[in-house]
Protein backbone atom coordinates (compact mmCIF):
# COMPACT_ATOMS: atom_id res chain seq x y z
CA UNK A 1 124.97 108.28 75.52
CA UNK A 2 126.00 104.75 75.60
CA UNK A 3 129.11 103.76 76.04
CA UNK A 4 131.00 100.21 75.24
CA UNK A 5 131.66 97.63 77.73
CA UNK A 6 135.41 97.51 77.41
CA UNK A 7 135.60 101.59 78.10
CA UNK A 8 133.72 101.03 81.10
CA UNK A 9 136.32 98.30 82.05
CA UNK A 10 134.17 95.50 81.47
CA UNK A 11 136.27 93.94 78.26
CA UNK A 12 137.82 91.11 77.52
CA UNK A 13 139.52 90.57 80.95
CA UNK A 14 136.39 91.16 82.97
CA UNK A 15 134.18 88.71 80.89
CA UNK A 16 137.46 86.22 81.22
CA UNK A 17 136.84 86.40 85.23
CA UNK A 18 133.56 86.11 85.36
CA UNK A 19 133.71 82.87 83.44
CA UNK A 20 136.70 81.62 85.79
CA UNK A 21 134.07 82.73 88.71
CA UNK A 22 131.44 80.91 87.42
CA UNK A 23 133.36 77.99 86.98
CA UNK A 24 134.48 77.76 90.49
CA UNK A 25 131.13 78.80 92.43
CA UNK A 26 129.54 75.99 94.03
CA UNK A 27 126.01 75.95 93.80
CA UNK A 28 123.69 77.73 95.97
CA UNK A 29 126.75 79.86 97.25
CA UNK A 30 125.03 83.27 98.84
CA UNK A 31 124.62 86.37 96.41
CA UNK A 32 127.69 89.11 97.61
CA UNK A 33 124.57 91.98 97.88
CA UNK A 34 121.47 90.12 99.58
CA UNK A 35 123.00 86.63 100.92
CA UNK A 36 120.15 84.28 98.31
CA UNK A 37 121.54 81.33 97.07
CA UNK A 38 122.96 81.36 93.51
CA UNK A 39 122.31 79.21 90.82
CA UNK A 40 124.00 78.20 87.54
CA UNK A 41 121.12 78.91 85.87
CA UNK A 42 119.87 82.26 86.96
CA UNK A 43 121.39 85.70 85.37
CA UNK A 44 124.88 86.41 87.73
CA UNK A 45 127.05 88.84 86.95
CA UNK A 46 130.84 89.65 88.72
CA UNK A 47 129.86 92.47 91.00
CA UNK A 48 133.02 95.41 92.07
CA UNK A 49 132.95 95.63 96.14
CA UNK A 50 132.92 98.65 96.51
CA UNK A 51 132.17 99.59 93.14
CA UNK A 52 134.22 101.26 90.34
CA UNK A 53 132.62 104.77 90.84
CA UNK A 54 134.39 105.18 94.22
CA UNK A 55 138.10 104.89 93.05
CA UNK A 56 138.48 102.71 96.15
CA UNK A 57 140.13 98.78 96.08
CA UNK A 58 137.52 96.60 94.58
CA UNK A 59 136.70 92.97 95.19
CA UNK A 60 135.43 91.20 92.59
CA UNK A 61 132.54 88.70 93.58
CA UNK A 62 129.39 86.86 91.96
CA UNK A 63 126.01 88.26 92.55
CA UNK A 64 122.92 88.36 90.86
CA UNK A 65 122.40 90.46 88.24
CA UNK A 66 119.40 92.22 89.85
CA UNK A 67 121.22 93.22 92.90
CA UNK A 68 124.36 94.39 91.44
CA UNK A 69 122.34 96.57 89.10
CA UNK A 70 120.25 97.92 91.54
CA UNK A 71 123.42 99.06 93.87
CA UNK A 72 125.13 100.11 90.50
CA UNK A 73 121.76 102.07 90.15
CA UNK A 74 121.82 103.35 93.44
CA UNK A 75 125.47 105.02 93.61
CA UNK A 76 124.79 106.41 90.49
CA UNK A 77 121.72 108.37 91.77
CA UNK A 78 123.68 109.36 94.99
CA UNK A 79 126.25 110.82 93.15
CA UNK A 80 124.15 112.53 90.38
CA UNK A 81 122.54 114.38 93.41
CA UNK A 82 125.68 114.83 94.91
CA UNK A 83 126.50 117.03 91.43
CA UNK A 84 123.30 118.94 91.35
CA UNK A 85 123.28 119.67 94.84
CA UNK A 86 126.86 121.66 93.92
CA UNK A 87 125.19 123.40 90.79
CA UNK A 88 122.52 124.99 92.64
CA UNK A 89 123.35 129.27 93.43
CA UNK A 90 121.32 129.49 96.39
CA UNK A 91 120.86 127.86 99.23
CA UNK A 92 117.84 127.30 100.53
């Protein structure tokens, strides 16, 4: 199931702050997830420290598309196992 961009919180005032980010990042700044330089021209995207899944305060920061899909990737997986782990009816 997909789901849009603004019900995942990424609307209108996300894309407006990731444009304000861009706009301010001096070049070669560090990525937020694996401390390369950044680059106008390569795919960056505004990263959530810690990340929307865990309800906690988030930072918004710049960081390359790669790595902020990869930890997105990564929490998701954790907590997917997290849920199956609970479904099981024995333990083993």
């Amino acid at each position: 199931m997909t789901t849009s961009t603004t019900r995942k919180g990424l609307g209108s005032h996300h894309k407006q702050a990731r444009k304000q980010a861009l706009a301010a990042m001096p070049e070669g700044q560090p990525c937020a997830r694996c401390g390369r330089p950044m680059y106008r021209t390569q795919l960056l995207e505004l990263d959530h420290f810690p990340g929307r899944m865990y309800g906690g305060p988030q930072e918004t920061r710049l960081s390359h598309m790669r790595c902020n899909r990869r930890a997105g990737a990564r929490a998701g997986n954790r907590k997917r196992r997290g849920r199956m782990r609970l479904r099981t009816s024995r333990q083993w």
